[in-house]
N, C-alpha and C. Protein backbone atom coordinates (compact mmCIF):
# COMPACT_ATOMS: atom_id res chain seq x y z
N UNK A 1 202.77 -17.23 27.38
CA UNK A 1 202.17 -17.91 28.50
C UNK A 1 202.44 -17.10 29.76
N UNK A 2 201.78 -16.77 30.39
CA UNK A 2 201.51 -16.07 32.14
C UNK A 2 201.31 -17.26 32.77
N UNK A 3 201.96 -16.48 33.86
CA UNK A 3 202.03 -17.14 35.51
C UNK A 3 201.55 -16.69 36.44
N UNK A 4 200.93 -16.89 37.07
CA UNK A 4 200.65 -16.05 38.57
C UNK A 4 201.14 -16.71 39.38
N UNK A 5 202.28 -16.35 40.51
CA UNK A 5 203.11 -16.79 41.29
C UNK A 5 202.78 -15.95 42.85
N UNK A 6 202.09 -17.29 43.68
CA UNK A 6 202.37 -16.56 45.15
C UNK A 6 203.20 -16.47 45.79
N UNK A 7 202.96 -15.61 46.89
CA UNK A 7 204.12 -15.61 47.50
C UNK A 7 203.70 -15.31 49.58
N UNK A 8 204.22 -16.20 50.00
CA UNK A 8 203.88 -16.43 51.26
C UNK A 8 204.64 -15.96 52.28
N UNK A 9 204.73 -14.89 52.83
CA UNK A 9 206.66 -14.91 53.55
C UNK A 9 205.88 -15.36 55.16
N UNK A 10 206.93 -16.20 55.57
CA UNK A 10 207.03 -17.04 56.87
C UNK A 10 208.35 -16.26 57.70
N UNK A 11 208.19 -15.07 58.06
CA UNK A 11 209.81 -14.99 58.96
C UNK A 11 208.77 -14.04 60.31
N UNK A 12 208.49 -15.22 60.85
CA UNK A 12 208.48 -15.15 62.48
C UNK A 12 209.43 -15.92 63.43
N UNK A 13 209.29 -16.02 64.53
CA UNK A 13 210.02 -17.06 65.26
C UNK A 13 209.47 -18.11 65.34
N UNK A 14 209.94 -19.57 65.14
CA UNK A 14 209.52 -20.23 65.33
C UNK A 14 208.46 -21.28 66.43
N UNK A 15 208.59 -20.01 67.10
CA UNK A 15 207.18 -20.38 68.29
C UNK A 15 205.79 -20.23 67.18
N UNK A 16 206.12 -20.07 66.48
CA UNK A 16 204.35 -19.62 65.74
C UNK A 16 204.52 -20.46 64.51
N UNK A 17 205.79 -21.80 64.46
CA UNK A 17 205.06 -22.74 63.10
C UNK A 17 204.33 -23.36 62.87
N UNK A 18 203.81 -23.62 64.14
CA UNK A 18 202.46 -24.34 64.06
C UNK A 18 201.30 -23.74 63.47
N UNK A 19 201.87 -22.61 63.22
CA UNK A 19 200.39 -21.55 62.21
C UNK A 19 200.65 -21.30 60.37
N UNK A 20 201.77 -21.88 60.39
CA UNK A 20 202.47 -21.80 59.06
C UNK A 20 202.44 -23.07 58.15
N UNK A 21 201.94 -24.31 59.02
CA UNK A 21 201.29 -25.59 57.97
C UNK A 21 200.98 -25.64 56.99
N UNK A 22 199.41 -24.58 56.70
CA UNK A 22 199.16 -24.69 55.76
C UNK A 22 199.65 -24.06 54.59
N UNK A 23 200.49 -23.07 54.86
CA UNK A 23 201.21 -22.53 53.33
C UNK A 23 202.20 -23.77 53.15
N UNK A 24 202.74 -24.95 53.72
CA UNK A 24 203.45 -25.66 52.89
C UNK A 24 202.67 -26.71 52.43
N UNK A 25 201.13 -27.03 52.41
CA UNK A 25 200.84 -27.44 51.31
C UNK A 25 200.44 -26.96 49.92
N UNK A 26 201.17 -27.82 49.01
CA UNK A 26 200.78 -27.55 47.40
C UNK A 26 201.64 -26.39 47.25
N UNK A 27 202.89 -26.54 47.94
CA UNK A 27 203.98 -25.26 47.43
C UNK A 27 204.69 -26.19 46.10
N UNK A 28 205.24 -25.22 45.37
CA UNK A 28 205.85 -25.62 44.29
C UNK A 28 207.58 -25.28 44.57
N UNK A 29 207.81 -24.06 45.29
CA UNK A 29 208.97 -23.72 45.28
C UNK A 29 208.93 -23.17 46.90
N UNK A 30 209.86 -23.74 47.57
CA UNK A 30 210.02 -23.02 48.79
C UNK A 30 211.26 -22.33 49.06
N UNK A 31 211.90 -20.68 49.40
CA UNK A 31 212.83 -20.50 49.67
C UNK A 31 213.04 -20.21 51.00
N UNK A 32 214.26 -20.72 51.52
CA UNK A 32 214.88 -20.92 52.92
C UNK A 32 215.62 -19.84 52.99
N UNK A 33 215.42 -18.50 53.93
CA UNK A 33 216.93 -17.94 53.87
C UNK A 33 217.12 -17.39 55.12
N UNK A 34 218.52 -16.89 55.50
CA UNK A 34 219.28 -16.92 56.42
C UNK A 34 219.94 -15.43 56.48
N UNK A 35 220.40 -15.00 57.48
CA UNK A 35 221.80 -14.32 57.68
C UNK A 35 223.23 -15.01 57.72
N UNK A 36 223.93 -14.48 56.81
CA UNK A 36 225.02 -15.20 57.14
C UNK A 36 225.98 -14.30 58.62
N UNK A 37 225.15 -13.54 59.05
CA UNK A 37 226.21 -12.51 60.23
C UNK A 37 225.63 -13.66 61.55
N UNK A 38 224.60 -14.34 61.06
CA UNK A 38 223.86 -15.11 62.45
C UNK A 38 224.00 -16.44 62.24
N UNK A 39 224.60 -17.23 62.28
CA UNK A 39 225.16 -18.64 62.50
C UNK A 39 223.46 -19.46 63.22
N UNK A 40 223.23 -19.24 63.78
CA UNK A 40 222.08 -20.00 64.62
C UNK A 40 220.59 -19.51 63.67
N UNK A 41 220.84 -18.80 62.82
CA UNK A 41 219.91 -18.97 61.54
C UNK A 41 220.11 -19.98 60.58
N UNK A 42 221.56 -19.75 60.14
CA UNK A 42 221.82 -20.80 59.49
C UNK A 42 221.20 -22.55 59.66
N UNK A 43 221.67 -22.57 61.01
CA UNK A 43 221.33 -23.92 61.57
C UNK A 43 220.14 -24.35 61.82
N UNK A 44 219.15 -22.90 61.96
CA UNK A 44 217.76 -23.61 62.38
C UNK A 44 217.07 -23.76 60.86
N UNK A 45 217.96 -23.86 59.59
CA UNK A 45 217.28 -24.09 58.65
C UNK A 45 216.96 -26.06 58.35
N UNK A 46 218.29 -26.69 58.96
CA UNK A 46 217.84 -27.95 59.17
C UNK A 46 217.30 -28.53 60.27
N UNK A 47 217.79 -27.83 61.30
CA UNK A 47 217.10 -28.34 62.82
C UNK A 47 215.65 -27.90 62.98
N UNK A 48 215.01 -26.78 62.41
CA UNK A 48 213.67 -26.67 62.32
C UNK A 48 212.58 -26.69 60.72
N UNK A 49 213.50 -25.45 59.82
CA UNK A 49 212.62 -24.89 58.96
C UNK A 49 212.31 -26.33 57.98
N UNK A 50 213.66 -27.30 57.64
CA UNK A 50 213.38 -28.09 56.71
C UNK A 50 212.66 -29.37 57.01
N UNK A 51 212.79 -29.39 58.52
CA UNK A 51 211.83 -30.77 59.43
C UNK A 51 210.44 -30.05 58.95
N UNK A 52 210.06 -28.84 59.29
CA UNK A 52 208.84 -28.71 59.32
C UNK A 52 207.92 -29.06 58.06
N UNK A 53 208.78 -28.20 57.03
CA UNK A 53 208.33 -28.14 55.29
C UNK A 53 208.43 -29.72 54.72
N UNK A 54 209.39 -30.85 55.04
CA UNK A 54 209.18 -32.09 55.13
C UNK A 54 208.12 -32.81 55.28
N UNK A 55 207.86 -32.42 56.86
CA UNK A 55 206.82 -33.43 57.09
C UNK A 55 204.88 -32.70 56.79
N UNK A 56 204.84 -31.13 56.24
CA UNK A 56 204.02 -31.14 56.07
C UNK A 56 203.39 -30.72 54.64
N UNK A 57 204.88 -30.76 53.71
CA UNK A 57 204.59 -30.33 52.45
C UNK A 57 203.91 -31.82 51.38
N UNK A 58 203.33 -31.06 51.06
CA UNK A 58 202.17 -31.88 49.69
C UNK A 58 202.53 -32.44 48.55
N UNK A 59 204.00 -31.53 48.15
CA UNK A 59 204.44 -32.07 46.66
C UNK A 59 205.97 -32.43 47.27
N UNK A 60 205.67 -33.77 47.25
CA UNK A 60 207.38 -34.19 47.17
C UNK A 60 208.62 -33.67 46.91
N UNK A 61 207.93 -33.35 45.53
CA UNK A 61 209.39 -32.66 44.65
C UNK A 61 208.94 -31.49 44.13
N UNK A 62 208.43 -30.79 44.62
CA UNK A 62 208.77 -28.67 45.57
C UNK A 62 210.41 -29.18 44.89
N UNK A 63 210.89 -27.61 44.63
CA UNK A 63 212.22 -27.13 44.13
C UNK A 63 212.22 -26.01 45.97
N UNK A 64 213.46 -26.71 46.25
CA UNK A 64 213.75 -26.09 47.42
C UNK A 64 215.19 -25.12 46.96
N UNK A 65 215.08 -23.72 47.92
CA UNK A 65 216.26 -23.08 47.54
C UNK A 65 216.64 -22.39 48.72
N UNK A 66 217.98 -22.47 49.60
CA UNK A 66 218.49 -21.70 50.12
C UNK A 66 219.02 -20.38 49.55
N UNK A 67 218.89 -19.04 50.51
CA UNK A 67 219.23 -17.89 50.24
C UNK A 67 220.40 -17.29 50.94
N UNK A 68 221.92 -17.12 51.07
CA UNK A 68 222.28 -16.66 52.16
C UNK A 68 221.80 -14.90 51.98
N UNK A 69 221.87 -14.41 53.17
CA UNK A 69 221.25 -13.08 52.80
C UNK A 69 222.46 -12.61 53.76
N UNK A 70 222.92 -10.54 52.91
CA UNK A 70 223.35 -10.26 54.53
C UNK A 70 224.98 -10.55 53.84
N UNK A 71 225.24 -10.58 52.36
CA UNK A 71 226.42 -11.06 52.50
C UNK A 71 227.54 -9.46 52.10
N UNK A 72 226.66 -8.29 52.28
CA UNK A 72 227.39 -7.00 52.25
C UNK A 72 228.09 -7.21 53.12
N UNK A 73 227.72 -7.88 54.43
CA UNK A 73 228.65 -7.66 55.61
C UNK A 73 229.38 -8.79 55.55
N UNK A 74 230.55 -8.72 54.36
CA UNK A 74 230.84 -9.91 55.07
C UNK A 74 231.93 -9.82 56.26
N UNK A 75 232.22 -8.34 56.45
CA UNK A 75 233.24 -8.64 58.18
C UNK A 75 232.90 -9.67 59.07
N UNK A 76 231.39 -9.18 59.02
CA UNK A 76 230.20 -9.70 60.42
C UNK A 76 230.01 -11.34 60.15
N UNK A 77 230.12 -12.03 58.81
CA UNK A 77 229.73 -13.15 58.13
C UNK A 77 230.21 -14.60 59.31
N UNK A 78 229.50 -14.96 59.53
CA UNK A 78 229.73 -16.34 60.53
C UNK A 78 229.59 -17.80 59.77
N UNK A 79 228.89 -17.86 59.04
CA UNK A 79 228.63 -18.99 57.84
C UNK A 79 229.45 -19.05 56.62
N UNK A 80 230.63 -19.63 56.38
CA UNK A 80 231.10 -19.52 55.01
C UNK A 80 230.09 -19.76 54.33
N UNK A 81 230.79 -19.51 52.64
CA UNK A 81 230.45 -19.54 51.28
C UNK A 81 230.52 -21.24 50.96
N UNK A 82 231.68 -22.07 51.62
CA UNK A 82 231.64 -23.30 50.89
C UNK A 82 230.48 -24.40 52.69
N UNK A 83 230.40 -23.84 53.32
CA UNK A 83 229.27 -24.54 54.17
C UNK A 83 228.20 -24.62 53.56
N UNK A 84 227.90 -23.50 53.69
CA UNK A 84 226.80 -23.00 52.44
C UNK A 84 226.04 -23.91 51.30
N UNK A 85 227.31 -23.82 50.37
CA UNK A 85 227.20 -24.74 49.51
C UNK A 85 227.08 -26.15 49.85
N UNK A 86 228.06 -26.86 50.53
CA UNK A 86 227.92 -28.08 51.00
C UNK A 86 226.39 -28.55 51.72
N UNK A 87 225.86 -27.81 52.53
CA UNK A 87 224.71 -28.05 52.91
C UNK A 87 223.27 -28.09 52.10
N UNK A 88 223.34 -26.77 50.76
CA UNK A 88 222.28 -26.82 50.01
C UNK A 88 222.51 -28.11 48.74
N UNK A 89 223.61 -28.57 48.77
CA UNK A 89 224.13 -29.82 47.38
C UNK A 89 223.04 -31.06 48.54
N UNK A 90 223.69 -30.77 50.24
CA UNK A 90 223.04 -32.12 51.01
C UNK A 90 221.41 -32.43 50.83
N UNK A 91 221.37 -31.53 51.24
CA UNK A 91 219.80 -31.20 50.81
C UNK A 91 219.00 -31.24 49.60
N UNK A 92 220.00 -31.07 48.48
CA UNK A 92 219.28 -31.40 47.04
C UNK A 92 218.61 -29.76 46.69
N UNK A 93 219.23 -28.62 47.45
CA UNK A 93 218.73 -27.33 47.11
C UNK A 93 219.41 -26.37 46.55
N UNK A 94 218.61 -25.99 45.87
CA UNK A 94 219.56 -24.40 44.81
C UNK A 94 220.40 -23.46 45.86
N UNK A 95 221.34 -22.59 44.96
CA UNK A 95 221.92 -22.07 46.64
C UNK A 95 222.37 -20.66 45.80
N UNK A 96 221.79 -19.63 46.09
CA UNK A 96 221.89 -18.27 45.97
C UNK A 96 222.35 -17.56 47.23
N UNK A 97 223.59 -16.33 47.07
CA UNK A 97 223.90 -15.44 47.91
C UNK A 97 223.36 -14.35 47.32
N UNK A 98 222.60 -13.53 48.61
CA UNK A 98 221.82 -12.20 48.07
C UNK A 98 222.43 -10.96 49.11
N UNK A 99 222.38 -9.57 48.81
CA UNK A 99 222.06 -8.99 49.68
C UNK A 99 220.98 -8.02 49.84
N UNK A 100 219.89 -8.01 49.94
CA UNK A 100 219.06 -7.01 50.25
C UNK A 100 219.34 -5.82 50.31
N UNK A 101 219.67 -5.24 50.96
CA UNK A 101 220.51 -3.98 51.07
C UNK A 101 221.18 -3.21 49.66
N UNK A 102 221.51 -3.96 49.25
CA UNK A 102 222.22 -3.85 48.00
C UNK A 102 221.51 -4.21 46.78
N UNK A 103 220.61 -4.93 47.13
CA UNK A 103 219.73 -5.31 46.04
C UNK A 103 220.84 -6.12 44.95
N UNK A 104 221.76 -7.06 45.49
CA UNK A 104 221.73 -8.16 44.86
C UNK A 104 221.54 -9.42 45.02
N UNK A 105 220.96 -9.76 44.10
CA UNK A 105 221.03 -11.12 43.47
C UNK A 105 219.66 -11.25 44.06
N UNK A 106 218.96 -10.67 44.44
CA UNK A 106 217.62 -10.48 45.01
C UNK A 106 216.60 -11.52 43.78
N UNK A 107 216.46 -10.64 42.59
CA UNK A 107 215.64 -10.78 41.78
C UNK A 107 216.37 -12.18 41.22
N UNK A 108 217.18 -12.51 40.90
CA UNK A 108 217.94 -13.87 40.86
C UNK A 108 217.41 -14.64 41.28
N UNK A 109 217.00 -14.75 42.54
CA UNK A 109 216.44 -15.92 43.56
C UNK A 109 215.72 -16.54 43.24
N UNK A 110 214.41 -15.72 42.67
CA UNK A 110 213.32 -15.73 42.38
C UNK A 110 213.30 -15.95 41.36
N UNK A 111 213.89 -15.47 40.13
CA UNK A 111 213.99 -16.26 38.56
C UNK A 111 214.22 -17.29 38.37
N UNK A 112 215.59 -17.37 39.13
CA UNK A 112 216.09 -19.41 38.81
C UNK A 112 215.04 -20.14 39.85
N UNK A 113 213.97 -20.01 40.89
CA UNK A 113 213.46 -20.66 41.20
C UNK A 113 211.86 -20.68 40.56
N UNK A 114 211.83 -19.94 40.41
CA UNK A 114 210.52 -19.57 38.83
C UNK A 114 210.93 -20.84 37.64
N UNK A 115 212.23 -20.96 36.92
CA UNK A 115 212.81 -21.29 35.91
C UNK A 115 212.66 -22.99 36.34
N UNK A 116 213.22 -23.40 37.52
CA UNK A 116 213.15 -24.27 37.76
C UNK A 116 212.05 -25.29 38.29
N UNK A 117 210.63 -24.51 38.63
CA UNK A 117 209.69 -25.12 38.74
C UNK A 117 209.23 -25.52 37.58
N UNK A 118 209.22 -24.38 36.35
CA UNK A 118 208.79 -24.60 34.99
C UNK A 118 209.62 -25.43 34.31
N UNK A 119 210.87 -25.74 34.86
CA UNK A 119 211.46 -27.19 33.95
C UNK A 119 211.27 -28.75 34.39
N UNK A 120 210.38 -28.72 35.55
CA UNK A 120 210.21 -29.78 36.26
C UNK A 120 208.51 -29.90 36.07
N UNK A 121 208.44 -31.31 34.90
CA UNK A 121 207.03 -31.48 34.39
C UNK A 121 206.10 -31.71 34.88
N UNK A 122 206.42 -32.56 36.34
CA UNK A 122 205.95 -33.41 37.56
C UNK A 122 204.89 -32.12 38.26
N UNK A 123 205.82 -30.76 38.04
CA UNK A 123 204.60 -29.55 38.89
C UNK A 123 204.08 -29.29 37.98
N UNK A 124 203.91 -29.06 36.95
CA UNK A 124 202.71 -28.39 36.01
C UNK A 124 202.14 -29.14 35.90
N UNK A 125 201.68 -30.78 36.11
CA UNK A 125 200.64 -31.58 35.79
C UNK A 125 199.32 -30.61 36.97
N UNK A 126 198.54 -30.58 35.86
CA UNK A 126 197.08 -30.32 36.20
C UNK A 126 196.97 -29.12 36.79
N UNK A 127 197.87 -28.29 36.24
CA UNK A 127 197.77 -26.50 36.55
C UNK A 127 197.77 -25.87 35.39
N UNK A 128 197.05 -25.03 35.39
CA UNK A 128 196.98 -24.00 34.09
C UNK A 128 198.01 -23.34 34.02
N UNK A 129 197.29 -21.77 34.80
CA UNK A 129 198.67 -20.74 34.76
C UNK A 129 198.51 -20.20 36.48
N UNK A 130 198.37 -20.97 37.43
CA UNK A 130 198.39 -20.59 38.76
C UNK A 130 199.49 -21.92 38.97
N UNK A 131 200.79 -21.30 39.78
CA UNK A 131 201.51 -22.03 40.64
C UNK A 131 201.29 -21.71 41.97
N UNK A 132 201.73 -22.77 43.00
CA UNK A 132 201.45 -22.36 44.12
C UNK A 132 202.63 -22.31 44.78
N UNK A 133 203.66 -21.64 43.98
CA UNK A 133 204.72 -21.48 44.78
C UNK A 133 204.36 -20.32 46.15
N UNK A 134 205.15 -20.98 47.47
CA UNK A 134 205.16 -20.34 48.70
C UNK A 134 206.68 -19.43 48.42
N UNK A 135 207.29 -18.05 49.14
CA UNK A 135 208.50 -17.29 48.96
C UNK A 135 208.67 -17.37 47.73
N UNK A 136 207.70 -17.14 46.67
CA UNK A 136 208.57 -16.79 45.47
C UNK A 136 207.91 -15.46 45.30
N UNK A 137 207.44 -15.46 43.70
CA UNK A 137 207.06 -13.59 43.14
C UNK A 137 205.64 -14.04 43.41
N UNK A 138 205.06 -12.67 43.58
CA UNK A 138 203.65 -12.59 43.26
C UNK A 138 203.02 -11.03 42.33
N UNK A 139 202.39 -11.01 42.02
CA UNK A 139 202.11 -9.97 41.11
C UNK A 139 201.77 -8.81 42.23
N UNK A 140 200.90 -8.85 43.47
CA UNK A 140 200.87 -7.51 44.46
C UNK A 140 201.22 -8.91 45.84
N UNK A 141 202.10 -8.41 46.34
CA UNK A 141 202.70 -8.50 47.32
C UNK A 141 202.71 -8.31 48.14
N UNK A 142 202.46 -8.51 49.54
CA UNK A 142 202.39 -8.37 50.97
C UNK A 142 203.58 -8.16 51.92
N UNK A 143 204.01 -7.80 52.76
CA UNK A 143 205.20 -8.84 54.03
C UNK A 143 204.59 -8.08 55.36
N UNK A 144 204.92 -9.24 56.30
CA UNK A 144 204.67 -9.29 57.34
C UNK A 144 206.12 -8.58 57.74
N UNK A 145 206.73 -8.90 57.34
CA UNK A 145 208.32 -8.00 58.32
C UNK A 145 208.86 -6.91 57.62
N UNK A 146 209.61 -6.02 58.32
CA UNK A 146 210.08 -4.98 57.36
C UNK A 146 211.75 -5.13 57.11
């Protein structure tokens, strides 16, 4: 069985979410992620990113996943490991540390949140082999940031 998995990346400032609505409808999987060297990322994941995806997402029960990113550094690190955690359990979200840079746990992210849309029966009603996951894989790929 194949999947085709989109993938939407949203990392502007939040002066421009009002243009980002419509990728949270009919998402299946949304990932949230952060720096952990920037504390006021962290935070605008409940004070903005998760108000927004709330009130304008389509499927209730979307598999949400925080990412901390950024955790090579951890000298620079402002967000613990058990905040972290405590906040994605509050939220009811998966919780992966990655670093880009390093290329770990990168591809991780994206598997267990792949894995976990496909164990949740509620999203495959009335989809073939197109999910509409937003931040997950897609077969050719785009980004707006570098």
């Amino acid at each position: 069985m194949h999947f085709l998995v989109g993938i939407t990346p949203i990392c502007v400032s939040d002066s421009f979410l009002c243009f980002y609505v419509a990728y949270y409808r009919g998402a299946h999987g949304i990932i949230y992620v952060f720096d952990v060297t920037r504390r006021e990322t962290f935070e605008s994941l409940g004070d903005i990113w998760m108000h927004e995806v709330n009130m304008y997402s389509t499927i209730s029960d979307s598999i949400k996943m925080i990412v901390a990113n950024k955790t090579d550094l951890e000298d620079l690190r402002e967000v613990t490991r058990s905040e972290c955690i405590d906040f994605a359990k509050k939220h009811g979200c998966l919780y992966v540390e990655t670093s880009a840079k390093d290329n770990v746990a990168v591809g991780q992210a994206f598997e267990e949140l792949v894995m976990k849309v496909l164990d949740t029966p509620s999203l495959l009603e009335g989809h073939s082999n197109t999910l509409g996951l937003k931040n997950g894989l897609e077969a050719q790929s785009s980004s707006c940031c570098s």
